[in-house]
C-alpha atoms as a PDB file:
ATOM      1  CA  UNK A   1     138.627 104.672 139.552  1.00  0.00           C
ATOM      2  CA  UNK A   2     141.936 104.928 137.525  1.00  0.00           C
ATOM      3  CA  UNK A   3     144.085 102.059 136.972  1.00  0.00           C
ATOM      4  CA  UNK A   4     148.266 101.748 136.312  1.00  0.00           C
ATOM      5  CA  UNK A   5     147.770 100.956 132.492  1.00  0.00           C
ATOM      6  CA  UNK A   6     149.361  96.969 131.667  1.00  0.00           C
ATOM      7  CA  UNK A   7     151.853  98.261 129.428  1.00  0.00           C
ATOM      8  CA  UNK A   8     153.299 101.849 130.668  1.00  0.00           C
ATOM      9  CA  UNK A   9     153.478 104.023 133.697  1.00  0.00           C
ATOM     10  CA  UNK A  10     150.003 106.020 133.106  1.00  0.00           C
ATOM     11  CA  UNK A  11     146.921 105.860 135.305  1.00  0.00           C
ATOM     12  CA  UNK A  12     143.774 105.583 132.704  1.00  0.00           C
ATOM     13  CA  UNK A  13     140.098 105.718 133.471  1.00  0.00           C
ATOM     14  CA  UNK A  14     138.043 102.139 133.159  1.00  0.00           C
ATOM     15  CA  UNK A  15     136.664 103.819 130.283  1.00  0.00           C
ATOM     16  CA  UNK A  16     140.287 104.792 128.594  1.00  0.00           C
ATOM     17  CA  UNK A  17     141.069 100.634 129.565  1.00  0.00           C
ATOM     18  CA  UNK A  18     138.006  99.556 127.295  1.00  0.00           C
ATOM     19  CA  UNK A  19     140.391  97.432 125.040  1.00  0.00           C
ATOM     20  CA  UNK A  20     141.340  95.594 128.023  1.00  0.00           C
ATOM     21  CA  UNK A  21     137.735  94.489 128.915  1.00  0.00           C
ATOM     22  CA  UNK A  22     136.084  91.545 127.911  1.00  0.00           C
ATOM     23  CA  UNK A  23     134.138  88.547 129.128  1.00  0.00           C
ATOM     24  CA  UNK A  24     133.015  91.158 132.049  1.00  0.00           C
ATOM     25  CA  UNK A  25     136.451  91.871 133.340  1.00  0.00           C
ATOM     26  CA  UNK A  26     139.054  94.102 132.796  1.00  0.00           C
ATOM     27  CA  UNK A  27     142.614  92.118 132.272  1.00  0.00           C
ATOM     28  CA  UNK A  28     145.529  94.099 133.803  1.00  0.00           C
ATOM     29  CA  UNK A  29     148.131  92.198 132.665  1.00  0.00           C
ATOM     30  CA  UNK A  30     151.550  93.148 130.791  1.00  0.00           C
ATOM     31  CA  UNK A  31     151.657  91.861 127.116  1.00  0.00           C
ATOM     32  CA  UNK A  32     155.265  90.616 128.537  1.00  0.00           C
ATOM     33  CA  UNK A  33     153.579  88.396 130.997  1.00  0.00           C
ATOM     34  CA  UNK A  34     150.313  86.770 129.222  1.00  0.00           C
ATOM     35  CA  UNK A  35     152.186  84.150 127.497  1.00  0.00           C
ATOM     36  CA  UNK A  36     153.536  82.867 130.699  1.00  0.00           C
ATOM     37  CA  UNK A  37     150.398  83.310 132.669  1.00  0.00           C
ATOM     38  CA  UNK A  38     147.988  81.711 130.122  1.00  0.00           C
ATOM     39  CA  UNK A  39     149.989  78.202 130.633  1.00  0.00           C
ATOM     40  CA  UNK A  40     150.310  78.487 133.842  1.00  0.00           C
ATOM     41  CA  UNK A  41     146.362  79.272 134.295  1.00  0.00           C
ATOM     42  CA  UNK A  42     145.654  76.259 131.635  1.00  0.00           C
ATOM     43  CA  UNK A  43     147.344  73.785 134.126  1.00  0.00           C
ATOM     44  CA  UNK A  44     146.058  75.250 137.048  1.00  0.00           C
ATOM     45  CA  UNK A  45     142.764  75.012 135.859  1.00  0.00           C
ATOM     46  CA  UNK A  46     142.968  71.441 134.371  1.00  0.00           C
ATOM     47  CA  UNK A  47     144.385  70.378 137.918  1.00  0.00           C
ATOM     48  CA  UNK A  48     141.170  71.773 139.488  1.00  0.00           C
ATOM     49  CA  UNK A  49     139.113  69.860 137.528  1.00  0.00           C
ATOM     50  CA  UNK A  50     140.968  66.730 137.542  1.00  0.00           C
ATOM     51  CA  UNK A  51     140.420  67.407 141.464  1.00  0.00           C
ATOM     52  CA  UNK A  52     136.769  68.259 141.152  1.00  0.00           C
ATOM     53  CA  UNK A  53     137.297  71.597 143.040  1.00  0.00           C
ATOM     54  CA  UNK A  54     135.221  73.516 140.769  1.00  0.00           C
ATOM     55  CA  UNK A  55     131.363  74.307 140.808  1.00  0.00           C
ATOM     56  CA  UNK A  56     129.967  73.187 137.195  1.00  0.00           C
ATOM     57  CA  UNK A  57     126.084  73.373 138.435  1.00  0.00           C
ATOM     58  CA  UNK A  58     125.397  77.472 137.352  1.00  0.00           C
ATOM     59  CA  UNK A  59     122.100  76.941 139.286  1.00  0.00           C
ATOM     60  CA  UNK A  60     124.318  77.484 142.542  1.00  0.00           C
ATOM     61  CA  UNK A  61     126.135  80.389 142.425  1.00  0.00           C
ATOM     62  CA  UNK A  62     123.595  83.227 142.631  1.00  0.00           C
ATOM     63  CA  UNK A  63     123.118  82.045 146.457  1.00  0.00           C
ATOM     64  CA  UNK A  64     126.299  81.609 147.696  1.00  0.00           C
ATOM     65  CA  UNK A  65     127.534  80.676 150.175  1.00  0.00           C
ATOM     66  CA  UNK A  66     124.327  79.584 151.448  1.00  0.00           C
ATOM     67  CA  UNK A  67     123.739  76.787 148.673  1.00  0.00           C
ATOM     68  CA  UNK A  68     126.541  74.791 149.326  1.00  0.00           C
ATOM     69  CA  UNK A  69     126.939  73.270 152.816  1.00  0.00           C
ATOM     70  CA  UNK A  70     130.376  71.583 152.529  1.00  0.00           C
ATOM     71  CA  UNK A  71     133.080  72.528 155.166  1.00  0.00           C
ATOM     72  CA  UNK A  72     134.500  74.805 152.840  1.00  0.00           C
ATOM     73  CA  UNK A  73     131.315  76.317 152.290  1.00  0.00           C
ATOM     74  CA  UNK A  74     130.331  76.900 155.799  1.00  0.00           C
ATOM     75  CA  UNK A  75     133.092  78.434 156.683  1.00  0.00           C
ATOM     76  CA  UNK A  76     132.443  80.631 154.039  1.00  0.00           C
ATOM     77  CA  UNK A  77     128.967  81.343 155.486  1.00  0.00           C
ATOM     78  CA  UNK A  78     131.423  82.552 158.888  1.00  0.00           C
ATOM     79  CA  UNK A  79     132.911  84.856 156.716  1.00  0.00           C
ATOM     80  CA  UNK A  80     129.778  86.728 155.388  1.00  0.00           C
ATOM     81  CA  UNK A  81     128.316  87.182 158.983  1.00  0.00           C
ATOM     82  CA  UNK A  82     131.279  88.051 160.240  1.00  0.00           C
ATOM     83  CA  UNK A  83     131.461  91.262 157.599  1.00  0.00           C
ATOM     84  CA  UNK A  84     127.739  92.241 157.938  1.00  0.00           C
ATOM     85  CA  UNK A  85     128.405  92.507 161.399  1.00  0.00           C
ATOM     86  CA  UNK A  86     131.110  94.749 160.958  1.00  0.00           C
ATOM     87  CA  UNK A  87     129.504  97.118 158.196  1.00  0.00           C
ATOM     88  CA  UNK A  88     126.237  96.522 160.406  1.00  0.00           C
ATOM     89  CA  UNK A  89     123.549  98.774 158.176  1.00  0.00           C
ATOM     90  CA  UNK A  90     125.785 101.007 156.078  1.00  0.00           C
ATOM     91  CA  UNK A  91     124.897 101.023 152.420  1.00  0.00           C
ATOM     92  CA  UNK A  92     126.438 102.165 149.492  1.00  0.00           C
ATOM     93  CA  UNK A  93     130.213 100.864 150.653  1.00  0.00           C
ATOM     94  CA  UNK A  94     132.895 101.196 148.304  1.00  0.00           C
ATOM     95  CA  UNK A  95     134.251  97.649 148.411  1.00  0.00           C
ATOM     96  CA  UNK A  96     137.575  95.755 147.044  1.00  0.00           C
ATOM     97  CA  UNK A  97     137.538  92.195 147.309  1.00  0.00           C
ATOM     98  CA  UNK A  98     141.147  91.004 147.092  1.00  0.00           C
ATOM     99  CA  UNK A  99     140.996  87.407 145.776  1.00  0.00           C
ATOM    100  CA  UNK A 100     137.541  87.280 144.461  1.00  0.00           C
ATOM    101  CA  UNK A 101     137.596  83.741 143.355  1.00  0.00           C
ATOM    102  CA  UNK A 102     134.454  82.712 141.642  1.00  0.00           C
ATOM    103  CA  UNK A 103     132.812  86.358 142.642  1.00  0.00           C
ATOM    104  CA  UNK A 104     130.559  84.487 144.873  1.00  0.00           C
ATOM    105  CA  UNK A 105     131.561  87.312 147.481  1.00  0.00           C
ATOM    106  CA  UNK A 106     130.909  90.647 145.177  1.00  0.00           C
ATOM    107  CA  UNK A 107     127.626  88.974 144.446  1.00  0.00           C
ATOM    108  CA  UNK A 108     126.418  88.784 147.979  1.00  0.00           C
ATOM    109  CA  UNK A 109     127.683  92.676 148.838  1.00  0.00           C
ATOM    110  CA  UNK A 110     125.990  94.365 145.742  1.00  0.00           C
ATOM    111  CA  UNK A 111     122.883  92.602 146.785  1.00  0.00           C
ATOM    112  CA  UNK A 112     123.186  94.077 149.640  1.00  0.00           C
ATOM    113  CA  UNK A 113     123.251  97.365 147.898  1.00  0.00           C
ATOM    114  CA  UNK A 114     127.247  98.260 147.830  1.00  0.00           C
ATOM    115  CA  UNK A 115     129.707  98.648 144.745  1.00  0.00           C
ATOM    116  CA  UNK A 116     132.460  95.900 144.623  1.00  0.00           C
ATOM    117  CA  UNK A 117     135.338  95.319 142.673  1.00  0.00           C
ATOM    118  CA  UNK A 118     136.863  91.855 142.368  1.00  0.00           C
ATOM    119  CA  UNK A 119     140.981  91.793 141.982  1.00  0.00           C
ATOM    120  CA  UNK A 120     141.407  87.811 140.692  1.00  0.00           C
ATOM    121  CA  UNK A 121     144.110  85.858 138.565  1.00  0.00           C
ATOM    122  CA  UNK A 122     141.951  83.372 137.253  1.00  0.00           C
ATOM    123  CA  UNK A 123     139.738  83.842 134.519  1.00  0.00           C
ATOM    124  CA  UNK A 124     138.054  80.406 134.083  1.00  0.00           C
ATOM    125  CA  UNK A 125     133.799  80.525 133.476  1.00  0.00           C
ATOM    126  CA  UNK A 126     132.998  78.311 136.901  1.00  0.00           C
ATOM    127  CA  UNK A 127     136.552  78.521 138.585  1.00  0.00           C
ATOM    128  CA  UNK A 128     137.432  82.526 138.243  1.00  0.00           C
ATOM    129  CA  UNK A 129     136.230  86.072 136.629  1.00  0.00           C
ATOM    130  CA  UNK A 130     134.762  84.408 134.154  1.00  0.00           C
ATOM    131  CA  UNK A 131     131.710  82.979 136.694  1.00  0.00           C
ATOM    132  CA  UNK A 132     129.846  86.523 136.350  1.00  0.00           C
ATOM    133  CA  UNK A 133     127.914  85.229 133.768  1.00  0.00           C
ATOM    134  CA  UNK A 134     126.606  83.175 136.623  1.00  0.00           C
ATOM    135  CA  UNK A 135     124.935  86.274 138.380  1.00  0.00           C
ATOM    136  CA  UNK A 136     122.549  89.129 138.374  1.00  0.00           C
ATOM    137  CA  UNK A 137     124.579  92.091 139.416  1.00  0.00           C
ATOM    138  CA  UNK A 138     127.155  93.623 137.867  1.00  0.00           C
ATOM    139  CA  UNK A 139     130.565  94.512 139.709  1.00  0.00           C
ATOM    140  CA  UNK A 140     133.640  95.746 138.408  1.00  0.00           C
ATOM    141  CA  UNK A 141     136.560  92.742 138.184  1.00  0.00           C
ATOM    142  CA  UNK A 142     140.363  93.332 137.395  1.00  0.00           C
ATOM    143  CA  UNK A 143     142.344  90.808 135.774  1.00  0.00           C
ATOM    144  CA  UNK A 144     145.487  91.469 138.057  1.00  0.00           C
ATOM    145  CA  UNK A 145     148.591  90.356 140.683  1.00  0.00           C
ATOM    146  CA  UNK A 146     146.651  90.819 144.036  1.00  0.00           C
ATOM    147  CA  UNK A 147     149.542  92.034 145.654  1.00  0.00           C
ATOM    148  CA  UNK A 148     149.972  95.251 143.091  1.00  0.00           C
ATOM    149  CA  UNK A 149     147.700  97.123 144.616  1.00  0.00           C
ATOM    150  CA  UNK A 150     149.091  99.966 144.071  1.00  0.00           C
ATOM    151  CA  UNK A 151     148.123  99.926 140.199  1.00  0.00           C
ATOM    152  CA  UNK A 152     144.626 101.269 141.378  1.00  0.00           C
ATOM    153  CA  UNK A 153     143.967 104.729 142.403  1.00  0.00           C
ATOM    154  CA  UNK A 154     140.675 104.617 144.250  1.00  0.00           C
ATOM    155  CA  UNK A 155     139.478 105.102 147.813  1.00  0.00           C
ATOM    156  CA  UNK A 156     137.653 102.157 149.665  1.00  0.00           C
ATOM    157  CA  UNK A 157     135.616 101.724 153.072  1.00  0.00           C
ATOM    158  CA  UNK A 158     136.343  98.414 152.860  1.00  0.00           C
ATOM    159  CA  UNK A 159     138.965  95.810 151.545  1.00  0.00           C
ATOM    160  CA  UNK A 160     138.527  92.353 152.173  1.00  0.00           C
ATOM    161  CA  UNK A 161     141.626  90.102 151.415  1.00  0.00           C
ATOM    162  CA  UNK A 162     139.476  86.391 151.092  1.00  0.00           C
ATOM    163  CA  UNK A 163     140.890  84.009 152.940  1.00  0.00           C
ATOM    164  CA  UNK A 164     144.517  84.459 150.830  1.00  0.00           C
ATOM    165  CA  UNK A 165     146.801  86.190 153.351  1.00  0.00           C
ATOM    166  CA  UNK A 166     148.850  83.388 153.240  1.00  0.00           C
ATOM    167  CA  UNK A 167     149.688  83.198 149.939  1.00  0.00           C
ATOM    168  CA  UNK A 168     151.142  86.991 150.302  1.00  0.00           C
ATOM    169  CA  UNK A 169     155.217  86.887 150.139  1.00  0.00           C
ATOM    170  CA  UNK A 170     155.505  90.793 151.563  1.00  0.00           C
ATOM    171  CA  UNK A 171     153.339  90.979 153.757  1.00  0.00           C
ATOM    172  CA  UNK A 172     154.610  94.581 154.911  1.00  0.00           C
ATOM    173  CA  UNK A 173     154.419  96.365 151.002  1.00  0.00           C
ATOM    174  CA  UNK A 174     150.629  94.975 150.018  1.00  0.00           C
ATOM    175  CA  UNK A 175     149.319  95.618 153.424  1.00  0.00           C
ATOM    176  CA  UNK A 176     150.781  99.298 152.980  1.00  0.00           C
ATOM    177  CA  UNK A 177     149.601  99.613 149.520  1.00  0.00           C
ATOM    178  CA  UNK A 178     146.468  98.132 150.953  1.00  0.00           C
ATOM    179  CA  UNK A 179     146.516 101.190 153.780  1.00  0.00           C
ATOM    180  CA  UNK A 180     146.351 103.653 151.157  1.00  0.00           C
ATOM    181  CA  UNK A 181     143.812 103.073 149.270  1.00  0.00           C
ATOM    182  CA  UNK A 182     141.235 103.636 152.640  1.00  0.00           C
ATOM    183  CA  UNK A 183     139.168 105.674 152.604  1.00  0.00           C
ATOM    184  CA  UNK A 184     138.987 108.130 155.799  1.00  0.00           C
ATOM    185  CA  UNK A 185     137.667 105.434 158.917  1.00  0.00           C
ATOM    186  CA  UNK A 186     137.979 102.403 156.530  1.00  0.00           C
ATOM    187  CA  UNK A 187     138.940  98.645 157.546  1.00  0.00           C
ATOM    188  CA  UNK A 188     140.630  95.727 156.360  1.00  0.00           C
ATOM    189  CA  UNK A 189     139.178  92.662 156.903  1.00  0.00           C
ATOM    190  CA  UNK A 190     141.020  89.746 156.629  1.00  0.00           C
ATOM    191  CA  UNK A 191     139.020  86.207 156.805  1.00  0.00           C
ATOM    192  CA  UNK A 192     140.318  83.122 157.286  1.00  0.00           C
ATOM    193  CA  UNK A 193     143.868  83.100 159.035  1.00  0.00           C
ATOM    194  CA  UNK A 194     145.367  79.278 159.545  1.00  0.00           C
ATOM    195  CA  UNK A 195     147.645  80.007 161.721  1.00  0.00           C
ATOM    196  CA  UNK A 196     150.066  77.144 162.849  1.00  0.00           C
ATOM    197  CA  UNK A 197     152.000  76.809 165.849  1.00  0.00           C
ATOM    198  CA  UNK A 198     154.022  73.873 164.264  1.00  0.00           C
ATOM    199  CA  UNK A 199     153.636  73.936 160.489  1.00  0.00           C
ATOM    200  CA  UNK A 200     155.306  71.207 160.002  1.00  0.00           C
ATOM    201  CA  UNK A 201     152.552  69.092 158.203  1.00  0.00           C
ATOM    202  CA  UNK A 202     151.002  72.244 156.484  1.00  0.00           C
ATOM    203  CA  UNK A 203     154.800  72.328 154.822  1.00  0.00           C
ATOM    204  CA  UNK A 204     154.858  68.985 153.980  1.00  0.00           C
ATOM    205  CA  UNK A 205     151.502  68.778 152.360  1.00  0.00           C
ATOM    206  CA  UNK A 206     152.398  71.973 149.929  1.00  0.00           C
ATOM    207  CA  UNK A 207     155.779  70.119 149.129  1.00  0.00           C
ATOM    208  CA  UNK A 208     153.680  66.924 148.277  1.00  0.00           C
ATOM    209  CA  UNK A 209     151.411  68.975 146.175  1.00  0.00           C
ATOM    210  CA  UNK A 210     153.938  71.325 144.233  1.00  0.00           C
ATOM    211  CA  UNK A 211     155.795  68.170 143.372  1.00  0.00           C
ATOM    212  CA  UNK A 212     152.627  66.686 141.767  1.00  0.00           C
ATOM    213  CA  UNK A 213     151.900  69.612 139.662  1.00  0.00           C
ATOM    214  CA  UNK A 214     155.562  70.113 138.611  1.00  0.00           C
ATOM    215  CA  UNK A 215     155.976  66.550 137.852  1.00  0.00           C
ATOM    216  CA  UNK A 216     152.008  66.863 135.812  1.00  0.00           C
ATOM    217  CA  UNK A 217     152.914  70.493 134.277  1.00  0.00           C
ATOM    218  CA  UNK A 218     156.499  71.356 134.814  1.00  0.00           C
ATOM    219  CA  UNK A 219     155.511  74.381 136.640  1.00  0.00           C
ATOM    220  CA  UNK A 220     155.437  75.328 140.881  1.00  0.00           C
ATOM    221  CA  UNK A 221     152.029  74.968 142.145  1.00  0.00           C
ATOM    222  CA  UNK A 222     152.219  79.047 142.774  1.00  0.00           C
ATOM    223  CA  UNK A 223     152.318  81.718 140.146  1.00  0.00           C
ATOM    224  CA  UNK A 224     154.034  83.740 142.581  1.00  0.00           C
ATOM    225  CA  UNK A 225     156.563  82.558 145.346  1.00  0.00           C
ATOM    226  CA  UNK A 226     154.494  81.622 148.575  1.00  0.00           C
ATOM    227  CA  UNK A 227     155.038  79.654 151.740  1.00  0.00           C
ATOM    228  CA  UNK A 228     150.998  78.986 151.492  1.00  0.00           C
ATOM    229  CA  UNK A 229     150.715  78.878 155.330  1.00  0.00           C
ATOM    230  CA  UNK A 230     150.599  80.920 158.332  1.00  0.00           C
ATOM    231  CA  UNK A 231     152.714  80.157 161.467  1.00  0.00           C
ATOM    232  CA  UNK A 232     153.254  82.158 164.683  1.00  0.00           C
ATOM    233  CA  UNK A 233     156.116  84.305 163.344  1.00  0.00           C
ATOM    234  CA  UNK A 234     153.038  85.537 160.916  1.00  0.00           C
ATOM    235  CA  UNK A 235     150.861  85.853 163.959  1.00  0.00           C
ATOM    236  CA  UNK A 236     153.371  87.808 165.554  1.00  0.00           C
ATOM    237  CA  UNK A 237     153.803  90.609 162.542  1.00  0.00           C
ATOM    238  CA  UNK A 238     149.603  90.872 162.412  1.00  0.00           C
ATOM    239  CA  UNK A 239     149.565  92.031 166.025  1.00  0.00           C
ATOM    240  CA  UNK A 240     152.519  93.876 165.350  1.00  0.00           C
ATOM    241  CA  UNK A 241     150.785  96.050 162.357  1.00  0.00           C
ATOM    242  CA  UNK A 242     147.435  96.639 164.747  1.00  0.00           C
ATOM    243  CA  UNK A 243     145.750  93.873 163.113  1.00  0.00           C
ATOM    244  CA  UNK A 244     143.219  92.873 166.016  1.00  0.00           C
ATOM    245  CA  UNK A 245     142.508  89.220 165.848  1.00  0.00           C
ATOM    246  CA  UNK A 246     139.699  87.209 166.466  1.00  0.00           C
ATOM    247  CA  UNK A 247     138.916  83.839 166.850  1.00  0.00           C
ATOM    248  CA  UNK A 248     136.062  82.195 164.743  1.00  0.00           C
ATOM    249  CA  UNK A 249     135.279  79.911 167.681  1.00  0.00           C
ATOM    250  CA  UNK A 250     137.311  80.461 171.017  1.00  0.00           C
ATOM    251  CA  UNK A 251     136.901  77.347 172.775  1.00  0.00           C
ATOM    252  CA  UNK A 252     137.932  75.208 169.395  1.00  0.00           C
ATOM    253  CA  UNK A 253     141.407  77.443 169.077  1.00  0.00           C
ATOM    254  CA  UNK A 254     141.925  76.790 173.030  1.00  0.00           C
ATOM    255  CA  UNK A 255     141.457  73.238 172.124  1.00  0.00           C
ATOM    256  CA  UNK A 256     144.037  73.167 169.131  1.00  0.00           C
ATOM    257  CA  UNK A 257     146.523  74.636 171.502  1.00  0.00           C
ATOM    258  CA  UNK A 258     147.078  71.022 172.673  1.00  0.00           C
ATOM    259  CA  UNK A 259     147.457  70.055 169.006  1.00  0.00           C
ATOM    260  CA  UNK A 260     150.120  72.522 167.643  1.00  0.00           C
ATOM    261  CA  UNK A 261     149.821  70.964 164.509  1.00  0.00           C
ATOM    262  CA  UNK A 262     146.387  71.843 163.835  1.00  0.00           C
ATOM    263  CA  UNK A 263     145.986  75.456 162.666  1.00  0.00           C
ATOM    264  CA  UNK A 264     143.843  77.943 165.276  1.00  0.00           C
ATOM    265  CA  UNK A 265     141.679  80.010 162.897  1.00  0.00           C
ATOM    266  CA  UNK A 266     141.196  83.686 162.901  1.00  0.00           C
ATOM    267  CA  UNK A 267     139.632  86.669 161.360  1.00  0.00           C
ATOM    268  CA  UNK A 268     141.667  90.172 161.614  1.00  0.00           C
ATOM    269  CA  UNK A 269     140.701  93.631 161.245  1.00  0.00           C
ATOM    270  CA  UNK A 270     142.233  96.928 160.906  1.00  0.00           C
ATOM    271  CA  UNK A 271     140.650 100.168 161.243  1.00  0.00           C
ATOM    272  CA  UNK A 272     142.345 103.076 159.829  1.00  0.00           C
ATOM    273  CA  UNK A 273     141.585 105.439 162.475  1.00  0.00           C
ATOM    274  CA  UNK A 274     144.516 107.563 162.128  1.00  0.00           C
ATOM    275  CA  UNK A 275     143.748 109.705 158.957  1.00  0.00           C
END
């Protein structure tokens, strides 16, 4: 693997990157940027604990999803069935996970005998790269934007963009960056698409919530400028781009078409079948 170097226009090996590596991760990040992204990663991390949205108990994480049975969690645990179905018994899968979170997903593929690498923005220790002290494998984690992907120069048989499609602003450039870095009869998987008919109080409920933070931390909500949402114009460009959806559960998104406000829920894939 070769990554676009933070600071100049060369592609260096991990190794040639080792004094960008620490706490398990390597941090791709400009020295132009890392003033403005540490205090914006401070608040975002004190309003996630003020909220209680982070896992604190260490005990959990080697399991998950599996030992955690909120809402959140199980759909989660729809996510990881969903992608062993699709890989079915392949092993040794070169795997990106775009928006890696807590890791929790790289842990459960390398135990299933694969080699992951996490892209992630947030570095806390139980909220962001930081967690892999947490777990038992090892996985490769970049500190970087998720939607440069086209600072890494690798092939993959599978990239996984974790339930964070929304928060994409070009949805045409990272999902063409994304194409490129398949390998020959790769996919994409994409889990957990909201998609709303009327958005209307998906909008409001991001305006709400960016006006808290700014009015806490004098900062947008998002690092990066984001609707945060899906909506039928969204749906529209997926099917457009050969993005086959699916439904998690078909007879709950018939239901929510008499509720246009309520999102109907999706997982996409794309195979790249034309290399």
């Amino acid at each position: 693997m070769k990554i676009l170097h933070p600071n100049n226009d060369q592609y260096c090996s991990l190794d040639e990157l080792k004094n960008y590596y620490s706490n398990g991760y390597y941090s791709i990040i400009s020295d132009d940027e890392k003033e403005k992204l540490n205090y914006f990663l401070n608040a975002f991390q004190d309003y996630r604990k003020t909220k209680n949205l982070i896992i604190t108990d260490n005990t959990l994480y080697k399991n998950l999803p599996f030992s955690i049975h909120t809402t959140e969690w199980k759909e989660r645990q729809k996510d990881v069935k969903i992608i062993d179905a699709t890989i079915g018994n392949k092993q040794n899968l070169e795997i990106l996970d775009v928006g890696s979170w807590n890791g929790w997903l790289c842990n459960y593929l390398t135990k299933k005998g694969h080699n992951l690498t996490g892209i992630n923005f947030f570095d806390d220790a139980f909220d962001g790269l930081k967690t892999n002290i947490h777990y038992n494998t090892k996985f490769t984690l970049l500190q970087m934007q998720a939607d440069e992907l086209y600072r890494i120069e690798k092939k993959f048989d599978l990239i996984i963009f974790n339930r964070n499609w929304a928060f994409f602003q070009n949805h045409d450039t990272v999902f063409n960056d994304a194409k490129k870095l398949l390998s020959t009869n790769g996919l994409i998987i994409f889990t957990g698409l909201a998609i709303y008919k009327n958005p209307t109080l998906i909008k409001q409920h991001f305006e709400s919530k960016n006006l808290e933070f700014k009015k806490r931390y004098n900062i947008p909500l998002f690092y990066n400028q984001s609707k945060g949402f899906l909506d039928y114009k969204d749906k529209k460009w997926l099917k457009k781009s050969d993005i086959k959806l699916n439904p998690y559960n078909r007879l709950k998104n018939i239901l929510k078409h008499y509720f246009p406000k309520r999102p109907k829920i999706y997982f996409g894939i794309y195979f790249n079948s034309n290399l």
